[in-house]
PDB file of N, CA and C in Angstrom:
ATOM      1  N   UNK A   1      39.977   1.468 -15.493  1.00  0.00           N
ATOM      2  CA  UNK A   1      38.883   0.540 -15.246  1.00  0.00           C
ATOM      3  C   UNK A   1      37.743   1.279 -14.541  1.00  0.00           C
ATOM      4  N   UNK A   2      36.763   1.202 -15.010  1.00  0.00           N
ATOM      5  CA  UNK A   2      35.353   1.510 -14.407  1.00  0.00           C
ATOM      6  C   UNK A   2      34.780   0.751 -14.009  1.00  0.00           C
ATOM      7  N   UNK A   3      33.916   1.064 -12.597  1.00  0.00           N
ATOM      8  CA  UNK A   3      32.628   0.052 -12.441  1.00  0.00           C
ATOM      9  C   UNK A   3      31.231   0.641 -11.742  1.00  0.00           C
ATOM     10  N   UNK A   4      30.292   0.248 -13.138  1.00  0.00           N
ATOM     11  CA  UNK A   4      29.333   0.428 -13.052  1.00  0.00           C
ATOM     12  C   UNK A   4      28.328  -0.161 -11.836  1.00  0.00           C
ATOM     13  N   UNK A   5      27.413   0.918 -11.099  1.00  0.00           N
ATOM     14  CA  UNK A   5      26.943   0.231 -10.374  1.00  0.00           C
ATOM     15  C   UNK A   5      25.311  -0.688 -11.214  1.00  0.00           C
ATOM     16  N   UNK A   6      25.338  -1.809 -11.021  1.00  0.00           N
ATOM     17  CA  UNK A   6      24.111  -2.917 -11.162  1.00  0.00           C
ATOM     18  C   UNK A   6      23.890  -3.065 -12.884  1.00  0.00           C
ATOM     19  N   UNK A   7      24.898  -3.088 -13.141  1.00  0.00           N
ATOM     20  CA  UNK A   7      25.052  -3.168 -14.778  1.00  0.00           C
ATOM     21  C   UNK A   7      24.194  -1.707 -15.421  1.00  0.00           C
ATOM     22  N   UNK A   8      24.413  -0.430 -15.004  1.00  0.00           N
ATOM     23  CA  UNK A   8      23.886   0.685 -15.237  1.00  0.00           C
ATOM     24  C   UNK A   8      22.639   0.635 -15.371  1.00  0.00           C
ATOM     25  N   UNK A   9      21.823  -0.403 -14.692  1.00  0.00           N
ATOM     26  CA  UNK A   9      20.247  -0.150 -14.321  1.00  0.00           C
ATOM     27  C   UNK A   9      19.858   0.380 -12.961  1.00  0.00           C
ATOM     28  N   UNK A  10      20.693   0.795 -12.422  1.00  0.00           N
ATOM     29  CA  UNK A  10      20.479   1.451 -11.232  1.00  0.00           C
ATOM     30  C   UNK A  10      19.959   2.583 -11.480  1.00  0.00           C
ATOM     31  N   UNK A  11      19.356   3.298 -10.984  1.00  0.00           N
ATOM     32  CA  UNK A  11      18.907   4.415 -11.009  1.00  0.00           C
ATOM     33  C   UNK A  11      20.212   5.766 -10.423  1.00  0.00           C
ATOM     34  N   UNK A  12      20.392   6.760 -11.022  1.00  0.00           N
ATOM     35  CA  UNK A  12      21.371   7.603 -10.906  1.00  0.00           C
ATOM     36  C   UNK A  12      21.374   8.856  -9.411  1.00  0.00           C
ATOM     37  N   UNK A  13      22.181   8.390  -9.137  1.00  0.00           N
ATOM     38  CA  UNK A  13      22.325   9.433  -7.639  1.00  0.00           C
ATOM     39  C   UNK A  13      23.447  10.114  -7.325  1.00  0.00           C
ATOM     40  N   UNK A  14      23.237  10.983  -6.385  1.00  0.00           N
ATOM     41  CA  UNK A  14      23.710  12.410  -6.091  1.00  0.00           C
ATOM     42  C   UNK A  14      23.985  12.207  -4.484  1.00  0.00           C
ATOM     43  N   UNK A  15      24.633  12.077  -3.698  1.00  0.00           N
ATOM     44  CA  UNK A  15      24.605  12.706  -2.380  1.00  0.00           C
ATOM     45  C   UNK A  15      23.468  11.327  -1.885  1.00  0.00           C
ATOM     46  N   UNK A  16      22.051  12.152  -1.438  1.00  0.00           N
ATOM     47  CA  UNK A  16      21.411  10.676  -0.686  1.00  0.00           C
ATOM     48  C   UNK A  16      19.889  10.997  -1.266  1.00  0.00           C
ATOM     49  N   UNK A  17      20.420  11.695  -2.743  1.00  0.00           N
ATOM     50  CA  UNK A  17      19.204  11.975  -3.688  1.00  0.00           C
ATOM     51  C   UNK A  17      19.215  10.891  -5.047  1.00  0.00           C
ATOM     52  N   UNK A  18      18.325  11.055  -5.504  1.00  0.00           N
ATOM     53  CA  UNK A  18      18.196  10.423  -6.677  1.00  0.00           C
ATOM     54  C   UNK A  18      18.416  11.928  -7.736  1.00  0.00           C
ATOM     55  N   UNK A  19      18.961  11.777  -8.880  1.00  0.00           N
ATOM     56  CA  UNK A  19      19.010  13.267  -9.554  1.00  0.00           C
ATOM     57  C   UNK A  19      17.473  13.826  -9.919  1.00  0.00           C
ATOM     58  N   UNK A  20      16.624  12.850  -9.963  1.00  0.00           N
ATOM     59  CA  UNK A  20      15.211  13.360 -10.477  1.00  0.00           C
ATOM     60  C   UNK A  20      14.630  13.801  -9.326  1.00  0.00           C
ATOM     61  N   UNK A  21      15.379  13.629  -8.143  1.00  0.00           N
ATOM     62  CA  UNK A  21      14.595  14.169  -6.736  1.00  0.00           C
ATOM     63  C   UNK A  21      15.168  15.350  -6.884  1.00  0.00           C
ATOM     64  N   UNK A  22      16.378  15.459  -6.639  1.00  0.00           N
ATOM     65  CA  UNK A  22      17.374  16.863  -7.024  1.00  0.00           C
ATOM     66  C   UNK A  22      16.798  17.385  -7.806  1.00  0.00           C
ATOM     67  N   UNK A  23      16.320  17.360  -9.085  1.00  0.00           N
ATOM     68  CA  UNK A  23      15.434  18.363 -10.158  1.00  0.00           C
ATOM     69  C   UNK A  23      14.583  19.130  -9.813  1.00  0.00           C
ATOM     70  N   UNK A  24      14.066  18.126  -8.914  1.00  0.00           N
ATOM     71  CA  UNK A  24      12.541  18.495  -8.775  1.00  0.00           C
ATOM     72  C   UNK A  24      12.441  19.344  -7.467  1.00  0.00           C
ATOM     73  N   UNK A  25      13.417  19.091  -6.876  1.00  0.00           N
ATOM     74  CA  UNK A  25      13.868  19.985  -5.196  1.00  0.00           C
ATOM     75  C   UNK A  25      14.231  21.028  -5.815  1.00  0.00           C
ATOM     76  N   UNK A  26      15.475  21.124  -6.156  1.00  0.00           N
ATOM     77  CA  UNK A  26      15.794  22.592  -6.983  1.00  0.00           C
ATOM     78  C   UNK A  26      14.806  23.450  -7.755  1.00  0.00           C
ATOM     79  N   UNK A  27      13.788  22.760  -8.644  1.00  0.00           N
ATOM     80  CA  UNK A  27      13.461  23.655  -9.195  1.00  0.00           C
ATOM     81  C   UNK A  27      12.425  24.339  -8.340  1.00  0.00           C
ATOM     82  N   UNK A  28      12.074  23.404  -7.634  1.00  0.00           N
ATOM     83  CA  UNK A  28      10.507  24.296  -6.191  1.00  0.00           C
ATOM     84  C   UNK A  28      11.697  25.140  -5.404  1.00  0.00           C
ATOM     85  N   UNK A  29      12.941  25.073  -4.952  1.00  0.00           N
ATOM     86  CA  UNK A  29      13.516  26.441  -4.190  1.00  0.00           C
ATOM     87  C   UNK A  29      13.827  27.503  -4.955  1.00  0.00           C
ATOM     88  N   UNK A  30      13.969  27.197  -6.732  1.00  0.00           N
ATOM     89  CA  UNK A  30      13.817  28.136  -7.051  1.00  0.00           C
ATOM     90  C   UNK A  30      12.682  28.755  -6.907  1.00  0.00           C
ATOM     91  N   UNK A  31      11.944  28.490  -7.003  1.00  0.00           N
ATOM     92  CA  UNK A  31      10.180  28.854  -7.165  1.00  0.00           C
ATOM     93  C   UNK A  31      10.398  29.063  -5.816  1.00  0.00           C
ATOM     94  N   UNK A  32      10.649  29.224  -4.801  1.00  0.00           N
ATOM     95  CA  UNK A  32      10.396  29.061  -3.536  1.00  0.00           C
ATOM     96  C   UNK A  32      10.556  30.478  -3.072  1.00  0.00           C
ATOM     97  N   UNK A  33      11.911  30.386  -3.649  1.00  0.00           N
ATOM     98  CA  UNK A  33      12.830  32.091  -3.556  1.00  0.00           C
ATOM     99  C   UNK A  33      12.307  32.676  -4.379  1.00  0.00           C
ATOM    100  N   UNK A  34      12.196  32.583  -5.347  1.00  0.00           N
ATOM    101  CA  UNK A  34      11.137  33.726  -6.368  1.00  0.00           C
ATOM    102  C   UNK A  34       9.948  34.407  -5.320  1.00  0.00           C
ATOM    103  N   UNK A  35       9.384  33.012  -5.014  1.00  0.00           N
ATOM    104  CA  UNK A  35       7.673  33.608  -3.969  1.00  0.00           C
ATOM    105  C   UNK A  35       8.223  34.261  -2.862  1.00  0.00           C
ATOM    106  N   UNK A  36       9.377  33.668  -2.582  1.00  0.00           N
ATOM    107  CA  UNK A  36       9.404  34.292  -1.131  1.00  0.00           C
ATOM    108  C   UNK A  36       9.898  36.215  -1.220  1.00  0.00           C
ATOM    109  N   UNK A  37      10.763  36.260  -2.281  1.00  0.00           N
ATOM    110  CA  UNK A  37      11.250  37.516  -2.720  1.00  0.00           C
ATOM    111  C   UNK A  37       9.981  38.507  -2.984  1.00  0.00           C
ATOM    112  N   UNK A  38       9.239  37.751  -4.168  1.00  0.00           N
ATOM    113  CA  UNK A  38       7.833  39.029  -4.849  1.00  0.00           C
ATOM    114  C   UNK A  38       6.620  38.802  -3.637  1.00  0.00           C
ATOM    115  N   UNK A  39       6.429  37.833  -3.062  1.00  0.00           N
ATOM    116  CA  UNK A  39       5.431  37.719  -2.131  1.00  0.00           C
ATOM    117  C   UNK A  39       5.321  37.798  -1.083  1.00  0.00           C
ATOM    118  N   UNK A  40       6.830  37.376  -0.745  1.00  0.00           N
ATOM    119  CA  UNK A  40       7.035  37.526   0.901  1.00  0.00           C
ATOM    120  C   UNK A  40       6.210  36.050   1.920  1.00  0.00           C
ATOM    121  N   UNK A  41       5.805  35.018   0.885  1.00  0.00           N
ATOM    122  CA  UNK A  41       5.143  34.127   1.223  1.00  0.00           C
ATOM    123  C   UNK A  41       6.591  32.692   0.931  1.00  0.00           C
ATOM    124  N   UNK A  42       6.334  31.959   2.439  1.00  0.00           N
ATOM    125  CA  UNK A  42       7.524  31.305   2.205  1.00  0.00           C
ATOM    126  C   UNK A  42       6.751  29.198   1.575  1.00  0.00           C
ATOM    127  N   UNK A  43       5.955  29.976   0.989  1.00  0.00           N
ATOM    128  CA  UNK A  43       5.374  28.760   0.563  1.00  0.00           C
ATOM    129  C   UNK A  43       5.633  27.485  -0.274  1.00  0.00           C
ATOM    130  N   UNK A  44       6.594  27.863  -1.335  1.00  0.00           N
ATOM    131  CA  UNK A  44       7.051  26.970  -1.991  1.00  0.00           C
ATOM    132  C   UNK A  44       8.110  26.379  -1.372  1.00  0.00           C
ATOM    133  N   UNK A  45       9.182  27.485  -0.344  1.00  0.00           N
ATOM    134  CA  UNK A  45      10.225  27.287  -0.211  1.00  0.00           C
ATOM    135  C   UNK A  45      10.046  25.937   0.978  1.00  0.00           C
ATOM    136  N   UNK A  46       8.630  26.039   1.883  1.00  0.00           N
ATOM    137  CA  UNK A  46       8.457  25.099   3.059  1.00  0.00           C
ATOM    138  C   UNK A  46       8.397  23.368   1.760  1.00  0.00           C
ATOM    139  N   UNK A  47       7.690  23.887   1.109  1.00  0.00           N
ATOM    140  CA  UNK A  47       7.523  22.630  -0.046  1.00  0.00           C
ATOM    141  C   UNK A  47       8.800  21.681  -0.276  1.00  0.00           C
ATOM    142  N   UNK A  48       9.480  22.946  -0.867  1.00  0.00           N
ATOM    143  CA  UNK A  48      10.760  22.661  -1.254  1.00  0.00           C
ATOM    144  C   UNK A  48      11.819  20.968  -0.262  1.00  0.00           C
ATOM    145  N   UNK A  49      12.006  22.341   0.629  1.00  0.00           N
ATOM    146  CA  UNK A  49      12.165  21.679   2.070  1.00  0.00           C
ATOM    147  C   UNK A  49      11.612  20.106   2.313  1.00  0.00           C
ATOM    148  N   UNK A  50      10.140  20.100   2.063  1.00  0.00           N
ATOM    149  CA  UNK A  50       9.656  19.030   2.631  1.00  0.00           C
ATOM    150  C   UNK A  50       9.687  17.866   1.826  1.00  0.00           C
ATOM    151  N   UNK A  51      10.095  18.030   0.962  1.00  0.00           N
ATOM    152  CA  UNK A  51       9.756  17.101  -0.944  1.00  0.00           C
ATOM    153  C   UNK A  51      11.249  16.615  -0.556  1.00  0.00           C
ATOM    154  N   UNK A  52      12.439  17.554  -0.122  1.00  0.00           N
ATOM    155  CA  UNK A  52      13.622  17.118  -0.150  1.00  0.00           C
ATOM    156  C   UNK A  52      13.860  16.304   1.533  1.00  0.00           C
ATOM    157  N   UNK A  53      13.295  16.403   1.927  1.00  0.00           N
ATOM    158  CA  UNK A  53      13.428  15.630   3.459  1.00  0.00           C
ATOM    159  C   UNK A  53      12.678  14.401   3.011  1.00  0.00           C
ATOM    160  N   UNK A  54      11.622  14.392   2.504  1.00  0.00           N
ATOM    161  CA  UNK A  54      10.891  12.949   1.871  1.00  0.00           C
ATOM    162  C   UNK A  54      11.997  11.809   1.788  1.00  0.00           C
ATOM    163  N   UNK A  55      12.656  12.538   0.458  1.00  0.00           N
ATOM    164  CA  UNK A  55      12.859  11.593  -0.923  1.00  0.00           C
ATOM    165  C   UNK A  55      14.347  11.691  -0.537  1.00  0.00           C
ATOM    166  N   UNK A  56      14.841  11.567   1.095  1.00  0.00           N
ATOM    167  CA  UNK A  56      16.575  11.081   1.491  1.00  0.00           C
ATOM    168  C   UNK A  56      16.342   9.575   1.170  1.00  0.00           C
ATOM    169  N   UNK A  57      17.460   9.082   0.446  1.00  0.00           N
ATOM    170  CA  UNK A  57      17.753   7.594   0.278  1.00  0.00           C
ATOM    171  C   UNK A  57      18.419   6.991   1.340  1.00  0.00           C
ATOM    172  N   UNK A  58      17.955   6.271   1.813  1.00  0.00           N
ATOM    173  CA  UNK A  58      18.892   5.048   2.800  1.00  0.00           C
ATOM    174  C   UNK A  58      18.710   3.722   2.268  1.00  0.00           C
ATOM    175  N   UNK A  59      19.641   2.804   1.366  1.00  0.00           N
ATOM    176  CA  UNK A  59      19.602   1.812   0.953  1.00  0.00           C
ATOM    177  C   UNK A  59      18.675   1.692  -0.034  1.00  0.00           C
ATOM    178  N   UNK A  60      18.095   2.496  -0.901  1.00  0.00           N
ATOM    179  CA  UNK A  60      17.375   2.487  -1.799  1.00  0.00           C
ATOM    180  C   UNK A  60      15.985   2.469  -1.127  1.00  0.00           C
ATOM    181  N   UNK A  61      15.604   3.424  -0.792  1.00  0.00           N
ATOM    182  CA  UNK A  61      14.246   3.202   0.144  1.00  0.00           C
ATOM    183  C   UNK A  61      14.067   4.566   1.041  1.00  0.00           C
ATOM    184  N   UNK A  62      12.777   5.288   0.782  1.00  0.00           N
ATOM    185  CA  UNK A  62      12.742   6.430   1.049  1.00  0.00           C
ATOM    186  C   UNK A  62      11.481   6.569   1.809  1.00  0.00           C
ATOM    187  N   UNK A  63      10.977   7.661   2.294  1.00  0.00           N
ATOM    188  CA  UNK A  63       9.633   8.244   3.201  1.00  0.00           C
ATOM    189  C   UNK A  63       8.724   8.234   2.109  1.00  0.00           C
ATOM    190  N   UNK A  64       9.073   9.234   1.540  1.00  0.00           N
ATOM    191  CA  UNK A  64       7.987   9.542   0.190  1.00  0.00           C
ATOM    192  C   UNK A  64       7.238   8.255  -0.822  1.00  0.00           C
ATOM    193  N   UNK A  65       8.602   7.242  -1.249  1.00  0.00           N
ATOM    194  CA  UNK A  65       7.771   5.664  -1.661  1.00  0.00           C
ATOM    195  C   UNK A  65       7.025   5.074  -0.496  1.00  0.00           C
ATOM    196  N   UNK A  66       7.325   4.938   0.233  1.00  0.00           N
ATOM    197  CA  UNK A  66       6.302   4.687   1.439  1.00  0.00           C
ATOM    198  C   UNK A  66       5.176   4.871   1.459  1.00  0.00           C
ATOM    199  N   UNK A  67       5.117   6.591   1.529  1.00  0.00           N
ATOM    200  CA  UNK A  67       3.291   7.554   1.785  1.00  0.00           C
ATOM    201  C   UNK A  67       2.751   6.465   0.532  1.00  0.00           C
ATOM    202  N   UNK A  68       3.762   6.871  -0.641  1.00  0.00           N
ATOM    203  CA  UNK A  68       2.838   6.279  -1.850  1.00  0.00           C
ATOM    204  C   UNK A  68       2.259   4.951  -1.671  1.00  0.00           C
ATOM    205  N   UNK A  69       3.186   3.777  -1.627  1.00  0.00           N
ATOM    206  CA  UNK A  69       2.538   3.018  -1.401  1.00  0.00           C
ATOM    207  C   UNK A  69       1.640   2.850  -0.299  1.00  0.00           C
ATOM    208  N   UNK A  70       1.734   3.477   0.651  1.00  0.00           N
ATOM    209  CA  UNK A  70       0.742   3.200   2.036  1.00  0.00           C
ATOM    210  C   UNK A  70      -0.656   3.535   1.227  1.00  0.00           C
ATOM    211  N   UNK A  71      -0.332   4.695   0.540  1.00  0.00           N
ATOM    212  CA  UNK A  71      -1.841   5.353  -0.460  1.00  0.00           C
ATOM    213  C   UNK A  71      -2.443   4.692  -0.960  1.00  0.00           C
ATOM    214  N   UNK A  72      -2.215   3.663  -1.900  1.00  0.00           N
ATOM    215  CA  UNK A  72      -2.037   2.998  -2.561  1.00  0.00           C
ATOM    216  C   UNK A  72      -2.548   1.948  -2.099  1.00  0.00           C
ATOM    217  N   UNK A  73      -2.451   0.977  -1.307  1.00  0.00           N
ATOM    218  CA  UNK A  73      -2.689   0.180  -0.578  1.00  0.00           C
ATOM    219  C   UNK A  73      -3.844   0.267   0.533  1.00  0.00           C
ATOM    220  N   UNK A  74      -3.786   1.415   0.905  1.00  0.00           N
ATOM    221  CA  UNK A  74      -4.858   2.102   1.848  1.00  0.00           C
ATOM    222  C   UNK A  74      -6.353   2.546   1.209  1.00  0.00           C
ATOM    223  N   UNK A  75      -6.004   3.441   0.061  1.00  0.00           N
ATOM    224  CA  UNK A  75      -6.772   4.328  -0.480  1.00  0.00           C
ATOM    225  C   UNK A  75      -7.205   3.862  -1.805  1.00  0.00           C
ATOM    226  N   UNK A  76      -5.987   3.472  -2.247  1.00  0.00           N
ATOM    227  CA  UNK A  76      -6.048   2.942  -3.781  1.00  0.00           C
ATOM    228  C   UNK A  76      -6.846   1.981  -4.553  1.00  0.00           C
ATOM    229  N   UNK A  77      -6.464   0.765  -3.880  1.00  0.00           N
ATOM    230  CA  UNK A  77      -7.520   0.126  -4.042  1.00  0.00           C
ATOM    231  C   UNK A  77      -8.363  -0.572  -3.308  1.00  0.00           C
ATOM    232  N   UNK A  78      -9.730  -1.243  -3.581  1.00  0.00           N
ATOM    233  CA  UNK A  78     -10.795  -1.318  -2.461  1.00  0.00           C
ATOM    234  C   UNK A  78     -10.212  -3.077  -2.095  1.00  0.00           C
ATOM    235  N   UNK A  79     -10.826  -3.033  -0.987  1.00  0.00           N
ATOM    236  CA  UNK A  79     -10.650  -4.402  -0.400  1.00  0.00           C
ATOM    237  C   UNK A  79     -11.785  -4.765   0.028  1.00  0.00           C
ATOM    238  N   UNK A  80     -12.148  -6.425   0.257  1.00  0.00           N
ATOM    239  CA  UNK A  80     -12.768  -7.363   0.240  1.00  0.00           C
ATOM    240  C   UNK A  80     -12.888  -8.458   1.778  1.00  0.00           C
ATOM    241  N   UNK A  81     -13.485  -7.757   2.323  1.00  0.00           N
ATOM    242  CA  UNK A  81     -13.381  -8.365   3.633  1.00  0.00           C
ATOM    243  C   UNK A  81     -14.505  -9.237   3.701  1.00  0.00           C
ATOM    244  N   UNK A  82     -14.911 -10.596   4.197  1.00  0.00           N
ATOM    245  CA  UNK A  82     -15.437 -11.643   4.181  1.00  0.00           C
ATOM    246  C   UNK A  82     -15.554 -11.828   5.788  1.00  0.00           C
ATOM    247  N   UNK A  83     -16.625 -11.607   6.412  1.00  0.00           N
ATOM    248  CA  UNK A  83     -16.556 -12.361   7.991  1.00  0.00           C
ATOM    249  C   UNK A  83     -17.606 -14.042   7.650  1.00  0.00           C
ATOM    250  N   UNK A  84     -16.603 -14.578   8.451  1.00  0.00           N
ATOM    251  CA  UNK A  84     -17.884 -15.931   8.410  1.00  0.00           C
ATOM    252  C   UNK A  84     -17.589 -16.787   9.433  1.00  0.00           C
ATOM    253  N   UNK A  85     -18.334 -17.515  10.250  1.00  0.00           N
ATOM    254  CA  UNK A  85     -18.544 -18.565  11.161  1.00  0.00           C
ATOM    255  C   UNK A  85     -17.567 -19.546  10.824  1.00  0.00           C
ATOM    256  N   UNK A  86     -16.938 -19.972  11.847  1.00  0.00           N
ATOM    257  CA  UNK A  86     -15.830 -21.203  11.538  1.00  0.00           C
ATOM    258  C   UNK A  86     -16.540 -22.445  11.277  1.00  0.00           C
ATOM    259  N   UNK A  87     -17.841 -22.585  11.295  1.00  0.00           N
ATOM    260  CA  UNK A  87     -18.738 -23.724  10.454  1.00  0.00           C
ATOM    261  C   UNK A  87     -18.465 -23.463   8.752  1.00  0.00           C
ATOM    262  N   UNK A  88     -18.890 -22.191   8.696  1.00  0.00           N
ATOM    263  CA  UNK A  88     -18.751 -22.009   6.866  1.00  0.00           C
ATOM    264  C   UNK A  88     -17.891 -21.840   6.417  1.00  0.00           C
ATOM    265  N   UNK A  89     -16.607 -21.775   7.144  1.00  0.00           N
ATOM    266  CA  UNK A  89     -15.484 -21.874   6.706  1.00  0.00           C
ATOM    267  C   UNK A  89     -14.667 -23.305   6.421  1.00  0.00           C
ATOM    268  N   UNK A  90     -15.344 -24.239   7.595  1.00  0.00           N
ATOM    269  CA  UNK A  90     -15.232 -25.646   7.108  1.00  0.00           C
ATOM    270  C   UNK A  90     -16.172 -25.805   5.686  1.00  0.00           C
ATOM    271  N   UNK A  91     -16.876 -25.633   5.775  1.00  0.00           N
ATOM    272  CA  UNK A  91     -18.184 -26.114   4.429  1.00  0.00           C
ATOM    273  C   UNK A  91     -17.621 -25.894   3.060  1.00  0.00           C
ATOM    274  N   UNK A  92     -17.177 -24.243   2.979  1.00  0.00           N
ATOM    275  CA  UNK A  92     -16.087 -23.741   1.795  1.00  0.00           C
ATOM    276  C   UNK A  92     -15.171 -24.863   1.329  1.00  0.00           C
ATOM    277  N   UNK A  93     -14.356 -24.907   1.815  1.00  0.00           N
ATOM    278  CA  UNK A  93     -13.427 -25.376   1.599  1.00  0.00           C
ATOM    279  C   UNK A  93     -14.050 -27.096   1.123  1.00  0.00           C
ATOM    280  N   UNK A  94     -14.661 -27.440   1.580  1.00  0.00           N
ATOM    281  CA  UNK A  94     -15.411 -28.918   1.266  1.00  0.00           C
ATOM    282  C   UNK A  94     -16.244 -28.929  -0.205  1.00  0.00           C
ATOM    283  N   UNK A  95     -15.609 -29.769  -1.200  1.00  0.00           N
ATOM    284  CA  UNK A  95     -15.968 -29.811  -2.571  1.00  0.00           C
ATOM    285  C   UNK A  95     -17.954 -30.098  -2.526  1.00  0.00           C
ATOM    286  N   UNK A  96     -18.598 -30.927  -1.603  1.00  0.00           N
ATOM    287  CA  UNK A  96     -19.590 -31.217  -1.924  1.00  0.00           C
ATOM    288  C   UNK A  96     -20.209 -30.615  -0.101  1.00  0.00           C
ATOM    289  N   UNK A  97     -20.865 -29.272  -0.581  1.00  0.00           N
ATOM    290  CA  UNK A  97     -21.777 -28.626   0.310  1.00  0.00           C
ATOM    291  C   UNK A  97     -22.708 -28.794   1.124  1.00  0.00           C
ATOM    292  N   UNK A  98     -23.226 -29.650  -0.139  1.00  0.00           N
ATOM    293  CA  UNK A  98     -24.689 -30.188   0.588  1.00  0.00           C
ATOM    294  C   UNK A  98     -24.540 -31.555   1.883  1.00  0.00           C
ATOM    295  N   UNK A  99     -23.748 -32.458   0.982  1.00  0.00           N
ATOM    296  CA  UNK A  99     -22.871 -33.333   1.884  1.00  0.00           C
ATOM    297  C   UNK A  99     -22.888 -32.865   3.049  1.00  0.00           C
ATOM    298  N   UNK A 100     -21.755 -32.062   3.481  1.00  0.00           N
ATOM    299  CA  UNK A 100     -21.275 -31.870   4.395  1.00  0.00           C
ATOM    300  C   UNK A 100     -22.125 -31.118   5.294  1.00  0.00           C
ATOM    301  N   UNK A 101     -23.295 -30.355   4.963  1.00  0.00           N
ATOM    302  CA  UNK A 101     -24.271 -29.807   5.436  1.00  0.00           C
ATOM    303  C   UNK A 101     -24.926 -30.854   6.012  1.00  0.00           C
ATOM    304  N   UNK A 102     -25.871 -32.330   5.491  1.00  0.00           N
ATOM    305  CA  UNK A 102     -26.462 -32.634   5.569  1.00  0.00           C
ATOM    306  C   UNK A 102     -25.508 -33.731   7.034  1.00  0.00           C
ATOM    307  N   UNK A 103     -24.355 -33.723   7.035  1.00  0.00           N
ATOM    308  CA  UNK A 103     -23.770 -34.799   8.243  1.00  0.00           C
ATOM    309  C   UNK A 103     -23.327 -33.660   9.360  1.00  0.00           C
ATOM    310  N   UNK A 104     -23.458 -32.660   8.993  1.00  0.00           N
ATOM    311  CA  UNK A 104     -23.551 -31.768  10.265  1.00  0.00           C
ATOM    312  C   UNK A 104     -24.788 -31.224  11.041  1.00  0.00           C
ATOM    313  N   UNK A 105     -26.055 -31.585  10.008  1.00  0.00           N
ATOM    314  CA  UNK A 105     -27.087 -31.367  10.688  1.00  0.00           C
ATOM    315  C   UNK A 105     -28.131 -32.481  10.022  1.00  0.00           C
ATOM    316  N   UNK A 106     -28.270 -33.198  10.675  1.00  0.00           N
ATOM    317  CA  UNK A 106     -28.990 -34.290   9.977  1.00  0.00           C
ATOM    318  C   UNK A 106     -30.903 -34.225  10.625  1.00  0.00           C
ATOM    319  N   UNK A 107     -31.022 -34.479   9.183  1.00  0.00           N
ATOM    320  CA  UNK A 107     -33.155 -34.344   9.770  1.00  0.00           C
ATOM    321  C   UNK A 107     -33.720 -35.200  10.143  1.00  0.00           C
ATOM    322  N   UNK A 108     -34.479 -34.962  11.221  1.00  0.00           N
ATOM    323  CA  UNK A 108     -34.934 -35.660  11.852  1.00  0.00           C
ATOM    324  C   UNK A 108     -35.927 -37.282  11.096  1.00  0.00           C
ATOM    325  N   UNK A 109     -36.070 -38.487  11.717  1.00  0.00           N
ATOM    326  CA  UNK A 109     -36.490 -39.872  10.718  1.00  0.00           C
ATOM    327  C   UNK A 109     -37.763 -39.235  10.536  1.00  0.00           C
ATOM    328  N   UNK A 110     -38.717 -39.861   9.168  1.00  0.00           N
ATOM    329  CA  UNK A 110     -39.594 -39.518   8.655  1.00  0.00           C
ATOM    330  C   UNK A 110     -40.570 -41.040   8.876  1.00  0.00           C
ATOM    331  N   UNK A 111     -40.050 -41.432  10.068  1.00  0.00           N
ATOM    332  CA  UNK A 111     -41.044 -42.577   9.953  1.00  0.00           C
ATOM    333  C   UNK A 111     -42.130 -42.691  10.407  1.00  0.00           C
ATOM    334  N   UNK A 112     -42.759 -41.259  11.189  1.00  0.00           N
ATOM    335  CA  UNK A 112     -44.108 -41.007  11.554  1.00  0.00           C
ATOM    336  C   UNK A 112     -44.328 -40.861  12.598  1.00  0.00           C
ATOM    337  N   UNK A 113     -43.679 -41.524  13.828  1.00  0.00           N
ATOM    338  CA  UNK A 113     -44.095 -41.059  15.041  1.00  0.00           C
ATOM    339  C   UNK A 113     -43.080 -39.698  15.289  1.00  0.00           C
ATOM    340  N   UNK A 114     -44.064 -38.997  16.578  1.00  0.00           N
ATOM    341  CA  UNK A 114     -43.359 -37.844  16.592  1.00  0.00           C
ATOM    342  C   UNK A 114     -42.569 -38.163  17.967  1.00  0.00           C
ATOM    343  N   UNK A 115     -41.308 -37.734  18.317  1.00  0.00           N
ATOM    344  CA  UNK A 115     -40.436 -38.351  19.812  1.00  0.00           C
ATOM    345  C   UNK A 115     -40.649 -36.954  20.524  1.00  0.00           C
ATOM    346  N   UNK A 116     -41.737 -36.182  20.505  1.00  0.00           N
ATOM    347  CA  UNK A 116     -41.966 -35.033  20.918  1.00  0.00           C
ATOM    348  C   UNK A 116     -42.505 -35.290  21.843  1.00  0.00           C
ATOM    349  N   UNK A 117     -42.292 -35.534  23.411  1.00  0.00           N
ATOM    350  CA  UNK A 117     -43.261 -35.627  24.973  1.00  0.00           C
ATOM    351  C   UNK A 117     -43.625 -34.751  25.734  1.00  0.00           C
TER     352      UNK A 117
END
């Protein structure tokens, strides 16, 4: 008897990698050790390192999805900020504008005298 984890839509893992993290780790230490051997530069290998400290799984949930989405969310796309007076925020929300304009500030009678002393 076998059992599959999540009806084999889970994504496939290794240790506290995903195997496509593992690919992609391995193949930069190779590259890492190559540079570090002909160049003496430990540049890929710090990469290496850091791509694989990212992308540790704990409960399906990693550092690296994170940055992304923080990016993403941060950087990615633009946002829409609105400041407004808690008067026009009543008014919004009120189907008839003018209405509600006109009983919050009502004009003065037009019957000719002025109450100006």
């Amino acid at each position: 008897m076998y059992i599959y984890p999540e009806n084999l839509k889970a994504a496939p893992t290794l240790w506290l990698w995903r195997l496509r993290d593992i690919a992609i780790g391995g193949l930069l230490a190779v590259f890492g050790v190559a540079a570090l051997a002909q160049f003496r530069t430990p540049f890929f290998a710090a990469i290496a390192t850091l791509y694989l400290f990212l992308t540790i799984r704990f409960e399906d949930a990693c550092i690296l999805d994170f940055i992304r989405k923080a990016g993403v969310y941060f950087i990615g796309r633009p946002r829409l900020y609105r400041w407004a007076s808690p008067f026009h925020a009543e008014v919004t929300k009120d189907e008839n504008y003018r209405e509600a304009k006109k009983k919050k500030h009502p004009k003065p009678h037009a019957g000719g005298a002025d109450h100006r002393a």
